[in-house]
PDB file of N, CA and C in Angstrom:
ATOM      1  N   UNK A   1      36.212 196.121  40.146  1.00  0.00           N
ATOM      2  CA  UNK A   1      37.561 195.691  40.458  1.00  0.00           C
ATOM      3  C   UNK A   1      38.258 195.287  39.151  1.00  0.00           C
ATOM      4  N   UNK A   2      39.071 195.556  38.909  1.00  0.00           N
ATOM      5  CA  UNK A   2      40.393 195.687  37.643  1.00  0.00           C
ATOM      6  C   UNK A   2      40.343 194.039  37.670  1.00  0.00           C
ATOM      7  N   UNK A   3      40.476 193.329  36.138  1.00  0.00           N
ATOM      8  CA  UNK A   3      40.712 192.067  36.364  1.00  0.00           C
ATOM      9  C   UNK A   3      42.241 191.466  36.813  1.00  0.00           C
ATOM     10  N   UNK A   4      42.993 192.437  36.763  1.00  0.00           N
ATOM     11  CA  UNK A   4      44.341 192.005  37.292  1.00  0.00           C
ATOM     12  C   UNK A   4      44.431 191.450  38.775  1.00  0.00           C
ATOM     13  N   UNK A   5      43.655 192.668  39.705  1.00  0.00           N
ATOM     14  CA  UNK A   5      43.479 192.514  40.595  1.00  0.00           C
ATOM     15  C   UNK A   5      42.731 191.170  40.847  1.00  0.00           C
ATOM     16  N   UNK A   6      41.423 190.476  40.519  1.00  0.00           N
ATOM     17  CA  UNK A   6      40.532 189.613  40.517  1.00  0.00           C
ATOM     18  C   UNK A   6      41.763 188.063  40.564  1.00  0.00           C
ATOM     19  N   UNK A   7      42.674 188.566  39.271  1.00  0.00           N
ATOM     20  CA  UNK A   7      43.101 187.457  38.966  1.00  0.00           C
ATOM     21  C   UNK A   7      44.580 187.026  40.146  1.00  0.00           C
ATOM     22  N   UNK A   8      45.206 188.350  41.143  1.00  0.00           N
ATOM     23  CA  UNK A   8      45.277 187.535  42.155  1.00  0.00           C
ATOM     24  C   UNK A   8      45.041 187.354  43.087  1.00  0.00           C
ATOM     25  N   UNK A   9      43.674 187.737  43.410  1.00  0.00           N
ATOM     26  CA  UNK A   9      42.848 187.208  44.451  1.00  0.00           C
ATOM     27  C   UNK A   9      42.390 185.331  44.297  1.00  0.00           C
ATOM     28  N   UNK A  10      42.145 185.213  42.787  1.00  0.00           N
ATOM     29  CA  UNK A  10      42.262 183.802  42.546  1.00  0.00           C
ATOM     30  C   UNK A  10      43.580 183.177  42.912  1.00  0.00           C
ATOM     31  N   UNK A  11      44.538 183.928  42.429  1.00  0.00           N
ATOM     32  CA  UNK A  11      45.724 183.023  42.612  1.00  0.00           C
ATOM     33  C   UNK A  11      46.166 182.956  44.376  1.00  0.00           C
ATOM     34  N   UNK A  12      45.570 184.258  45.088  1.00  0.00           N
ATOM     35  CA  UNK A  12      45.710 183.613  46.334  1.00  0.00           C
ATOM     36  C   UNK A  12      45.096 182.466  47.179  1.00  0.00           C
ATOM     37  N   UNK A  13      43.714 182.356  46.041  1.00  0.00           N
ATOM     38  CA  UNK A  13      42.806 181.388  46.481  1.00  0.00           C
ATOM     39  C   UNK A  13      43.113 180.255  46.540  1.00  0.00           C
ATOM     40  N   UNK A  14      43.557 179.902  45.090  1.00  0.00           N
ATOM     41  CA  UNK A  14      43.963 178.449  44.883  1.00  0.00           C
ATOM     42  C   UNK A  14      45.154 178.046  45.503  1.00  0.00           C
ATOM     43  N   UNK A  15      46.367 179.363  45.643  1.00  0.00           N
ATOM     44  CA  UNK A  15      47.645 178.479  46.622  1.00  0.00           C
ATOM     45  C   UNK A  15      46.812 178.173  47.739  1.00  0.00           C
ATOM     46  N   UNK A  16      46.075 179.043  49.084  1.00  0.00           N
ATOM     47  CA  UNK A  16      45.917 178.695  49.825  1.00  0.00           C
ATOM     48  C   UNK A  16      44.626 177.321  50.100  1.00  0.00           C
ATOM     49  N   UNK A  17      44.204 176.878  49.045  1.00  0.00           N
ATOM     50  CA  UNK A  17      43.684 175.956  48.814  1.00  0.00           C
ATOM     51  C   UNK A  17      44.622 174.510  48.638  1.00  0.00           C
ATOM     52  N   UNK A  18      45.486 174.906  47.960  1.00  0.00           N
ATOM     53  CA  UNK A  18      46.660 174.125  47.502  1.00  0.00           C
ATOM     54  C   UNK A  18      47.534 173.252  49.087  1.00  0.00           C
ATOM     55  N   UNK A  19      47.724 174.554  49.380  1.00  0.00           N
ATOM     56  CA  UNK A  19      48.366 174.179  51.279  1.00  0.00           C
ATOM     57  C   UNK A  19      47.566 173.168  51.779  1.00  0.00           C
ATOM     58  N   UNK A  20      46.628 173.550  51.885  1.00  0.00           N
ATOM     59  CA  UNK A  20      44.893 172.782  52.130  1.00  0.00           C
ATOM     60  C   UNK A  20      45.179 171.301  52.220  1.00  0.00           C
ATOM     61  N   UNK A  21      45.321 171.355  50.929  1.00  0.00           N
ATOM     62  CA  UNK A  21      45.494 169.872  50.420  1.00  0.00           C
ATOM     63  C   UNK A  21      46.910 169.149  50.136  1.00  0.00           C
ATOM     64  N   UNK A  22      47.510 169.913  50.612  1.00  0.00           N
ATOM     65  CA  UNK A  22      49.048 169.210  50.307  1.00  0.00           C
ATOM     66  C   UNK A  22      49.277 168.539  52.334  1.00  0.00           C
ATOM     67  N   UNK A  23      48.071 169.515  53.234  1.00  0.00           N
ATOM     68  CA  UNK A  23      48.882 169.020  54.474  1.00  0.00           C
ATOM     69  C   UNK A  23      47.899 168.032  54.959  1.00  0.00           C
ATOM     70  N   UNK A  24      46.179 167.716  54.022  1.00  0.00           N
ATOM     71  CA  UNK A  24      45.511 167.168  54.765  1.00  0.00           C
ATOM     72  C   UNK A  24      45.984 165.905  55.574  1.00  0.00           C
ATOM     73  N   UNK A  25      45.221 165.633  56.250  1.00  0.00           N
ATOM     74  CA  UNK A  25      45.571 164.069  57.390  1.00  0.00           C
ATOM     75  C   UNK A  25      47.024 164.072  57.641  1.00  0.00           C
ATOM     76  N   UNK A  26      47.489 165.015  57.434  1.00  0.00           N
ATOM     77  CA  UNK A  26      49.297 165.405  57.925  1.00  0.00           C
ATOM     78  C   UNK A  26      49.770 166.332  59.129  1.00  0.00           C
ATOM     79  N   UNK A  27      50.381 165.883  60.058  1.00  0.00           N
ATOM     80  CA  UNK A  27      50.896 166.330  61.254  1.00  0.00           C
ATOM     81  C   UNK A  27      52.407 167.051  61.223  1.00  0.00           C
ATOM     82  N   UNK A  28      52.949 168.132  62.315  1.00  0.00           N
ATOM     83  CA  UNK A  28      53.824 168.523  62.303  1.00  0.00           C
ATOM     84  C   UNK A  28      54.902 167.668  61.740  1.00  0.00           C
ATOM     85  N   UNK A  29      54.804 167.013  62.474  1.00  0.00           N
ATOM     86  CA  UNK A  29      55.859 165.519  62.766  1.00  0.00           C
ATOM     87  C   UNK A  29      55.941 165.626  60.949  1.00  0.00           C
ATOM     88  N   UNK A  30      55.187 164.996  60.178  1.00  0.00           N
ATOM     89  CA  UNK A  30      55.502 164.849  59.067  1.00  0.00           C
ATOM     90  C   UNK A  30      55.505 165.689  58.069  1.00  0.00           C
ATOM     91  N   UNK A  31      55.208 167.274  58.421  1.00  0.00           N
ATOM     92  CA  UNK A  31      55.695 168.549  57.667  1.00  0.00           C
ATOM     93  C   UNK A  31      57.320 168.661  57.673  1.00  0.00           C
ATOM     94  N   UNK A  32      57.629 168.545  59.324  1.00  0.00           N
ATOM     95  CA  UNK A  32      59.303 168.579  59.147  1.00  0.00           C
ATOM     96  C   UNK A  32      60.022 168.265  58.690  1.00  0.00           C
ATOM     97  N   UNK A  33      59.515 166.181  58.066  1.00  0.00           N
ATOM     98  CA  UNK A  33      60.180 165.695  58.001  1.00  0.00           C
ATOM     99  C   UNK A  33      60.432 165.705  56.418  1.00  0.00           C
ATOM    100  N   UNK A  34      59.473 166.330  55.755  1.00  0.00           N
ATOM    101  CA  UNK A  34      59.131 166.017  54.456  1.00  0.00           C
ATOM    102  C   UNK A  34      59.716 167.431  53.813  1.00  0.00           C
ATOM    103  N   UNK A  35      60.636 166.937  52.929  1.00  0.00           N
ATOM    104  CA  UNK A  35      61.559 168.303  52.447  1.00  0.00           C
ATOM    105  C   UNK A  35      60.542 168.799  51.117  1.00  0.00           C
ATOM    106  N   UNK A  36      60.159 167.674  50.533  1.00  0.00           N
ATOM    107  CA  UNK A  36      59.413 167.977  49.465  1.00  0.00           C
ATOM    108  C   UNK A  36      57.965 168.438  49.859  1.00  0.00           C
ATOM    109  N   UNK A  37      57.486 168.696  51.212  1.00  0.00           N
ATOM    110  CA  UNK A  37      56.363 168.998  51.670  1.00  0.00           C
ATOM    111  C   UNK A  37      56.194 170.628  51.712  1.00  0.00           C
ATOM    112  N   UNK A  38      57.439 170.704  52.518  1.00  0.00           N
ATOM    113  CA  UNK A  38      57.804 171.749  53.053  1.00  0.00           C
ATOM    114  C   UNK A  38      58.143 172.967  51.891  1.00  0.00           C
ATOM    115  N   UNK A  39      58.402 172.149  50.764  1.00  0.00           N
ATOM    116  CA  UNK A  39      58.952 173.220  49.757  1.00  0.00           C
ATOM    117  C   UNK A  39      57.971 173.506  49.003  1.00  0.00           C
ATOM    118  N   UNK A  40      57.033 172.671  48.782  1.00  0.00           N
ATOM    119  CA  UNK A  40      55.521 173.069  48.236  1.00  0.00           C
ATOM    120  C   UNK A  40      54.753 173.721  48.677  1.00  0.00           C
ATOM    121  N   UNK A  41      54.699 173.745  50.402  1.00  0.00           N
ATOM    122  CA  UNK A  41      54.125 174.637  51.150  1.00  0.00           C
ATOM    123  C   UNK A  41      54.733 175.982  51.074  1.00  0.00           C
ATOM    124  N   UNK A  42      56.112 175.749  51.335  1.00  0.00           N
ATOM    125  CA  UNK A  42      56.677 177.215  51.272  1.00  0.00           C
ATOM    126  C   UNK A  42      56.750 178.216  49.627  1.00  0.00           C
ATOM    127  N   UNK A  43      56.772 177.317  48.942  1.00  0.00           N
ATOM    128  CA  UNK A  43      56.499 178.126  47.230  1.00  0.00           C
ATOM    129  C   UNK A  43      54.698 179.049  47.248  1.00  0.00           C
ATOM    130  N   UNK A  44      53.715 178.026  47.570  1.00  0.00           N
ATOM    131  CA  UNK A  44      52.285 178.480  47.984  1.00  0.00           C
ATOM    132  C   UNK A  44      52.234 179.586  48.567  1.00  0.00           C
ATOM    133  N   UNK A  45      53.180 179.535  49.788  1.00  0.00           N
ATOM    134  CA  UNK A  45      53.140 180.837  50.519  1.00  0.00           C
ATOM    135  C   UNK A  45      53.780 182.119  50.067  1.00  0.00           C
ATOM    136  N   UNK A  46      54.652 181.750  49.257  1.00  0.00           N
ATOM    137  CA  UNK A  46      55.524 182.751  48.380  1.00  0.00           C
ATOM    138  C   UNK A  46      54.537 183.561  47.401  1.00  0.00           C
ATOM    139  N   UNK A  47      53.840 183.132  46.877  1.00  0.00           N
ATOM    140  CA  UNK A  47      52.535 182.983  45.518  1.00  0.00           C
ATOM    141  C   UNK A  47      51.857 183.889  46.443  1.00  0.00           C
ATOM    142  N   UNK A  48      51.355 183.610  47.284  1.00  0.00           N
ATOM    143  CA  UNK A  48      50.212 184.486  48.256  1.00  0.00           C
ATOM    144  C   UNK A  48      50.568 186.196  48.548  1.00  0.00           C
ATOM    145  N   UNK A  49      52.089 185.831  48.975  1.00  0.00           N
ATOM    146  CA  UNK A  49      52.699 186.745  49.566  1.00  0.00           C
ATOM    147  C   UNK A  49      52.867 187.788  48.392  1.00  0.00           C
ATOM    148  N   UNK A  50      53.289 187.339  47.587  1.00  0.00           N
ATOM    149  CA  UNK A  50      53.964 188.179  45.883  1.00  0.00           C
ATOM    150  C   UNK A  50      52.088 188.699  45.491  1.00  0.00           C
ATOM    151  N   UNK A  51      51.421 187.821  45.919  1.00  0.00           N
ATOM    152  CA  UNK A  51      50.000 188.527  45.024  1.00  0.00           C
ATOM    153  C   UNK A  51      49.622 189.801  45.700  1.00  0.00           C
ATOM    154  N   UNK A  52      49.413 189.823  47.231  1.00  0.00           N
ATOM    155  CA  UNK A  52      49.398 190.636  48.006  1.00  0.00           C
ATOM    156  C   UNK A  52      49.834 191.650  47.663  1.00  0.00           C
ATOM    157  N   UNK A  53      51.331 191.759  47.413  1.00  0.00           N
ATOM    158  CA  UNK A  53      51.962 192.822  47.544  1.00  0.00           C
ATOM    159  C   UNK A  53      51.792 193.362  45.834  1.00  0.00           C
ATOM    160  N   UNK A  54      51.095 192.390  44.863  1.00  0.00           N
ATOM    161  CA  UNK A  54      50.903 193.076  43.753  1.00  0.00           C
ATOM    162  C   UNK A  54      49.518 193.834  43.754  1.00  0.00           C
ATOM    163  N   UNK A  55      48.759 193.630  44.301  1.00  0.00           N
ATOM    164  CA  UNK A  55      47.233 194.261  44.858  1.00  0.00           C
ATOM    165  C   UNK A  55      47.180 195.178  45.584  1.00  0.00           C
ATOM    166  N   UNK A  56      48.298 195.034  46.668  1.00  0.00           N
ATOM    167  CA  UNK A  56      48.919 196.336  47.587  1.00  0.00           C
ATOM    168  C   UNK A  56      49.049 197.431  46.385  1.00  0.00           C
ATOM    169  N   UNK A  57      50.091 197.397  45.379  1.00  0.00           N
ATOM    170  CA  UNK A  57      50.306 198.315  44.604  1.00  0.00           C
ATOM    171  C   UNK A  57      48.971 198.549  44.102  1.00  0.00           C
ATOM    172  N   UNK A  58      48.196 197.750  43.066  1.00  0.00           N
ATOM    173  CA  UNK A  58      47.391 198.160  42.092  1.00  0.00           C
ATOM    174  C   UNK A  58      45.763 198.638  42.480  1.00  0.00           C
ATOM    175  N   UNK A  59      45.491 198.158  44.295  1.00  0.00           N
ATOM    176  CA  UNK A  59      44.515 199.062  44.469  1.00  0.00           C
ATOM    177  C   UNK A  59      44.429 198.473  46.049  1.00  0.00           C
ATOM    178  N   UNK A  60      45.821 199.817  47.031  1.00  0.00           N
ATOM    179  CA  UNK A  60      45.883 199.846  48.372  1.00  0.00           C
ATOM    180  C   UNK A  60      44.532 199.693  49.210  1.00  0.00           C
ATOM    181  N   UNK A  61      43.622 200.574  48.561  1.00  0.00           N
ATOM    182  CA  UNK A  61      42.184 200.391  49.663  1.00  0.00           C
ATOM    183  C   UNK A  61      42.014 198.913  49.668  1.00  0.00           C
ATOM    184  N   UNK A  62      41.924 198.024  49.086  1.00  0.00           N
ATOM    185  CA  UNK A  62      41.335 196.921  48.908  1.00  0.00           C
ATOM    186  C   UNK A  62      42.197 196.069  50.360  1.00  0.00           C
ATOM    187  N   UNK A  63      43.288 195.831  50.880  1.00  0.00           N
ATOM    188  CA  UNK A  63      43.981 195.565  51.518  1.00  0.00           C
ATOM    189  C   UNK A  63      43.547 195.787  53.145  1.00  0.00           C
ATOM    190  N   UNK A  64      42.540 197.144  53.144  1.00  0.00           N
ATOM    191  CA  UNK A  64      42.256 197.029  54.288  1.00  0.00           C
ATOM    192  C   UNK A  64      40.730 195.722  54.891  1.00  0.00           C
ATOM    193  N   UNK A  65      40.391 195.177  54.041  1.00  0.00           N
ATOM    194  CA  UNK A  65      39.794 193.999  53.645  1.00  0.00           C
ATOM    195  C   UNK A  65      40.164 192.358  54.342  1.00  0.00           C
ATOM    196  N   UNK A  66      41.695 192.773  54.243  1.00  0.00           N
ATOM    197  CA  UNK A  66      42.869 191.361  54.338  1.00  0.00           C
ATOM    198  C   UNK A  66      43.396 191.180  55.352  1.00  0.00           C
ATOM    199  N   UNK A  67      42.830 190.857  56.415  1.00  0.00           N
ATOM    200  CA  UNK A  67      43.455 190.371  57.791  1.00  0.00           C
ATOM    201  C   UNK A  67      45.062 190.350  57.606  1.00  0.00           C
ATOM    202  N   UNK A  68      45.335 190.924  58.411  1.00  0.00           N
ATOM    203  CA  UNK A  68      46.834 190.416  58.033  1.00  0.00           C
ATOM    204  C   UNK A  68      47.942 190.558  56.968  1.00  0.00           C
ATOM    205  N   UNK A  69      47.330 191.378  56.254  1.00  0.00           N
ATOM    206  CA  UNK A  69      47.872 191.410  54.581  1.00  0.00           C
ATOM    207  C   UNK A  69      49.319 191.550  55.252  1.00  0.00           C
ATOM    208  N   UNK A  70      49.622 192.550  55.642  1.00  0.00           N
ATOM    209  CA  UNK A  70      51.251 193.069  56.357  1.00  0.00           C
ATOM    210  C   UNK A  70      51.934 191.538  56.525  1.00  0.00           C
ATOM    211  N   UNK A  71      51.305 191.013  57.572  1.00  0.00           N
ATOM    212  CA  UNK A  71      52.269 189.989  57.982  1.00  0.00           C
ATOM    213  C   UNK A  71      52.724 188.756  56.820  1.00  0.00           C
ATOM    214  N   UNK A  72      51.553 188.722  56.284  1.00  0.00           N
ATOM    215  CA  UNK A  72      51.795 187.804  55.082  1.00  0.00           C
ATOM    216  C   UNK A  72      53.486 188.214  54.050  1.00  0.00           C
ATOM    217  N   UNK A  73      52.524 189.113  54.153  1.00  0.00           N
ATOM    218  CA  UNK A  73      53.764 189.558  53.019  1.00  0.00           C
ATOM    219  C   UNK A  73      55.040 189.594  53.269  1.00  0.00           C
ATOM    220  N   UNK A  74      55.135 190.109  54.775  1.00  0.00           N
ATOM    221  CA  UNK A  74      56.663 189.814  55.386  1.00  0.00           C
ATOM    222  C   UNK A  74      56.827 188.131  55.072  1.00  0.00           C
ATOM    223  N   UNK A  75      56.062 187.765  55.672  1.00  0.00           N
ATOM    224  CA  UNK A  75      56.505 186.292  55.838  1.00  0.00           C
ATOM    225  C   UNK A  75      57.099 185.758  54.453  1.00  0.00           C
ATOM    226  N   UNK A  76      56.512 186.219  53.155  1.00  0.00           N
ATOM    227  CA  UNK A  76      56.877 186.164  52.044  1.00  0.00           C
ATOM    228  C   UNK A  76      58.557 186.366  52.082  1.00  0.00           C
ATOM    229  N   UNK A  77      58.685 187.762  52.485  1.00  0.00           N
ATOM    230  CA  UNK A  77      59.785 187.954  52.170  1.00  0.00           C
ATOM    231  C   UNK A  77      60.825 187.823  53.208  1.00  0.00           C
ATOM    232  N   UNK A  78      60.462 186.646  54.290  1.00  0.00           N
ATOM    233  CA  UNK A  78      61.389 185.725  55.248  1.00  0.00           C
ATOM    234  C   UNK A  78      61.804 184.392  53.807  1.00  0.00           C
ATOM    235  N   UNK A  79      60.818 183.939  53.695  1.00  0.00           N
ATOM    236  CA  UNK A  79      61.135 182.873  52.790  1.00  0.00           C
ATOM    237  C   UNK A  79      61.750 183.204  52.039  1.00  0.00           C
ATOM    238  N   UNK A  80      61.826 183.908  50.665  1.00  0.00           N
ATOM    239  CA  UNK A  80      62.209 184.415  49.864  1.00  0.00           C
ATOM    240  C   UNK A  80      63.931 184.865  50.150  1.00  0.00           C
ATOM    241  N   UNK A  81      63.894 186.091  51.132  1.00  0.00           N
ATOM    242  CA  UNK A  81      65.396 186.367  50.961  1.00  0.00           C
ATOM    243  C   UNK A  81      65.812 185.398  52.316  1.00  0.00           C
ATOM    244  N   UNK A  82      65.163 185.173  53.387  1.00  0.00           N
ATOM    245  CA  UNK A  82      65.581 184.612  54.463  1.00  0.00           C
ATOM    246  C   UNK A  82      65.399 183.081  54.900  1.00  0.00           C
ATOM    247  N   UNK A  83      65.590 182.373  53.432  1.00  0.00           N
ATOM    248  CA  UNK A  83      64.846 181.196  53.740  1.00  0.00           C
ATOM    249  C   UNK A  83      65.941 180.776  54.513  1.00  0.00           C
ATOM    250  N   UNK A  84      67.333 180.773  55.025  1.00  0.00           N
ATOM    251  CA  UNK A  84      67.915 179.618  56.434  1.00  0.00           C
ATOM    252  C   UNK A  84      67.633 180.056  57.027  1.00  0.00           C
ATOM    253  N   UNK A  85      66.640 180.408  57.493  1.00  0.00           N
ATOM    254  CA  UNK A  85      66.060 180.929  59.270  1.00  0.00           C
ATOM    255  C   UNK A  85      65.019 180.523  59.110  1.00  0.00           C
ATOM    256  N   UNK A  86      64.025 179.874  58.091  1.00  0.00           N
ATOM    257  CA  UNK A  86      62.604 179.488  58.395  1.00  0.00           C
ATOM    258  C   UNK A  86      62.507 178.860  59.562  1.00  0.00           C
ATOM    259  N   UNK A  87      61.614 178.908  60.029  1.00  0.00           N
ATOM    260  CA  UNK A  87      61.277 178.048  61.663  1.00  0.00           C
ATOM    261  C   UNK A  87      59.991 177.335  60.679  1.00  0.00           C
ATOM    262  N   UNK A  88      60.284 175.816  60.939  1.00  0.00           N
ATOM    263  CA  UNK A  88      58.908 174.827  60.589  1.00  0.00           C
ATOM    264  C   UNK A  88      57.640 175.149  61.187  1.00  0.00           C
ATOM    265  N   UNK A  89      57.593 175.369  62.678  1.00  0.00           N
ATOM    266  CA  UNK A  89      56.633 175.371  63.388  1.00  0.00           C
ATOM    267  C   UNK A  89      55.664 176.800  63.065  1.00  0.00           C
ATOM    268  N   UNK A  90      56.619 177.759  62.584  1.00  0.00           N
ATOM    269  CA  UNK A  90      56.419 179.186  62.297  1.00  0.00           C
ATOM    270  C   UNK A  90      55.220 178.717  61.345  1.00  0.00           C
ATOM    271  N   UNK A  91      55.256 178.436  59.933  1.00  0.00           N
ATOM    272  CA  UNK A  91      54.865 177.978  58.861  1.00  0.00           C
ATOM    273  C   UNK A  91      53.514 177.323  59.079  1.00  0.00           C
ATOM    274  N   UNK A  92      54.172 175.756  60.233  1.00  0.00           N
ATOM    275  CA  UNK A  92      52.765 174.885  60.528  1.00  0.00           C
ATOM    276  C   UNK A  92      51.635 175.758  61.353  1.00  0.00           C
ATOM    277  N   UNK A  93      52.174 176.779  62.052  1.00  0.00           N
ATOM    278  CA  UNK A  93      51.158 177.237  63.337  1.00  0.00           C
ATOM    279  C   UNK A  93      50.510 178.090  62.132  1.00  0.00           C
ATOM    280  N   UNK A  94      51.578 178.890  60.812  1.00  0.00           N
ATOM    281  CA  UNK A  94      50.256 179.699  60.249  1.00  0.00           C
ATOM    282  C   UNK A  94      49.168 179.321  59.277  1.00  0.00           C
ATOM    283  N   UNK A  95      49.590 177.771  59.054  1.00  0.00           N
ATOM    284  CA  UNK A  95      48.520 176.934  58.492  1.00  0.00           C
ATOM    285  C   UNK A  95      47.348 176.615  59.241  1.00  0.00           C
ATOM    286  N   UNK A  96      47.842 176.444  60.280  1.00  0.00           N
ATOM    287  CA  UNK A  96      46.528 175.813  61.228  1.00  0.00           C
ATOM    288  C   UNK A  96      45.684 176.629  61.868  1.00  0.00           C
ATOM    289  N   UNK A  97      46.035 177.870  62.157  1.00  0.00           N
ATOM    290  CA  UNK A  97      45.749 179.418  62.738  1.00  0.00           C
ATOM    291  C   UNK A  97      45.393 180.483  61.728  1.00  0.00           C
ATOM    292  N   UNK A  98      45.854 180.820  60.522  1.00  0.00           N
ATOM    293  CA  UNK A  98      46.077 181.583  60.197  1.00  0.00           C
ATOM    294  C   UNK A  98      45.415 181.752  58.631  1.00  0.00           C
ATOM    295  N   UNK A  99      45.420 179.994  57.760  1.00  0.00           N
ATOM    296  CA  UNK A  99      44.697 180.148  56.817  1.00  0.00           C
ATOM    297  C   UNK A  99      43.437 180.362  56.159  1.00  0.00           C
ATOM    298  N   UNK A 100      42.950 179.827  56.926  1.00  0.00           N
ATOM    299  CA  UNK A 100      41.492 179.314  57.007  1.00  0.00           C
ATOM    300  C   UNK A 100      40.699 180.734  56.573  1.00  0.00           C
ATOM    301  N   UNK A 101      41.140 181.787  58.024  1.00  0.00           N
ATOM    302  CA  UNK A 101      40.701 183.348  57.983  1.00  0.00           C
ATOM    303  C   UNK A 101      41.342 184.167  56.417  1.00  0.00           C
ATOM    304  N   UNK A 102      42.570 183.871  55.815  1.00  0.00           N
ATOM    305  CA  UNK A 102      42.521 184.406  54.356  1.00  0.00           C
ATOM    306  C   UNK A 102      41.943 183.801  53.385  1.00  0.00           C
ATOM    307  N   UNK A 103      41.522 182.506  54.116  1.00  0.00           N
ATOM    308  CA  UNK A 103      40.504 182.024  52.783  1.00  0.00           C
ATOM    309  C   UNK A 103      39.147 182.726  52.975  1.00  0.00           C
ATOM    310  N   UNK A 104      39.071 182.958  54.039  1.00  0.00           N
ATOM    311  CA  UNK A 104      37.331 183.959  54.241  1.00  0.00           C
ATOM    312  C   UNK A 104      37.805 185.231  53.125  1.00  0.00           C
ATOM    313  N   UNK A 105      38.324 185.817  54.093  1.00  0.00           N
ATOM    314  CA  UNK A 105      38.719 187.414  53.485  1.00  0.00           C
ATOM    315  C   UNK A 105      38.796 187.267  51.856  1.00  0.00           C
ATOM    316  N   UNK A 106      39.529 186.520  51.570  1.00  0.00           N
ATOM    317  CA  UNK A 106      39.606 186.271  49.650  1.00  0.00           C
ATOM    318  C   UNK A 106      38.226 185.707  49.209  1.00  0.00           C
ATOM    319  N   UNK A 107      37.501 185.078  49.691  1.00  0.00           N
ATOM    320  CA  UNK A 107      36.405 184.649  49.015  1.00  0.00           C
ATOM    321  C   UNK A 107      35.139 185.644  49.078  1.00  0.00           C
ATOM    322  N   UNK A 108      35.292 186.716  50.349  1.00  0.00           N
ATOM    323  CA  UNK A 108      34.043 187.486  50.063  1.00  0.00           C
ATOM    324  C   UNK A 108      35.056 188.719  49.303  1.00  0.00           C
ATOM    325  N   UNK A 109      36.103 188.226  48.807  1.00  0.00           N
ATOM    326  CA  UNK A 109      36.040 189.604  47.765  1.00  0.00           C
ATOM    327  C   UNK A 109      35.633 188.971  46.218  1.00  0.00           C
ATOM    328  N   UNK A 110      35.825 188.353  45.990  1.00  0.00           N
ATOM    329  CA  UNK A 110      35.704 187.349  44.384  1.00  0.00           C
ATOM    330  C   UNK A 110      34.180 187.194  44.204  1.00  0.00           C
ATOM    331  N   UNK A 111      34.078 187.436  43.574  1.00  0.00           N
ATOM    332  CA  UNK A 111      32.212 187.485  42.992  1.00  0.00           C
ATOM    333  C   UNK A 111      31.839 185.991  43.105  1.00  0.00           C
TER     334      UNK A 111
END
């Protein structure tokens, strides 16, 4: 595997590690309320989304690997060009549902 590639599989690692720890012992209730929460979470997810779609380019097979790679990446680019329509709950449900499984998928690709 190309180290470009390697290097953002790390960087998807550590945002979604990052989320991890920015929401521990934290509830909806206080994702919503927290603008500065919300914007750290949503930059993380941006990072994930942008790596994806740079790995998409630099070696497509690898992607079929990535649960979800597609949706991620949209979601990327809700935030990105569509951030006044984010839905909070959208975001919290794919933290609580949704991360955990790209932290599998990224870690059995990384040596």
């Amino acid at each position: 595997m190309k180290d470009e590639v390697l290097k953002h599989l790390y960087d998807i690692r550590e945002a979604a590690l990052a989320i991890k720890a920015f929401v521990a012992e934290r509830r909806f209730d206080d994702y919503s309320k927290d603008e500065l929460l919300r914007s750290a979470v949503e930059r993380k997810f941006e990072i994930i989304g942008e790596a994806l779609n740079r790995i998409r380019r630099e070696n497509p097979s690898l992607m079929n690997r990535i649960r979800d790679h597609r949706d991620i990446i949209s979601f990327r680019n809700i935030l990105v060009h569509g951030y006044d329509s984010i839905d909070d709950r959208i975001a919290w449900g794919i933290i609580e549902e949704d991360l955990d499984r790209l932290l599998e998928d990224i870690s059995e690709l990384l040596p």
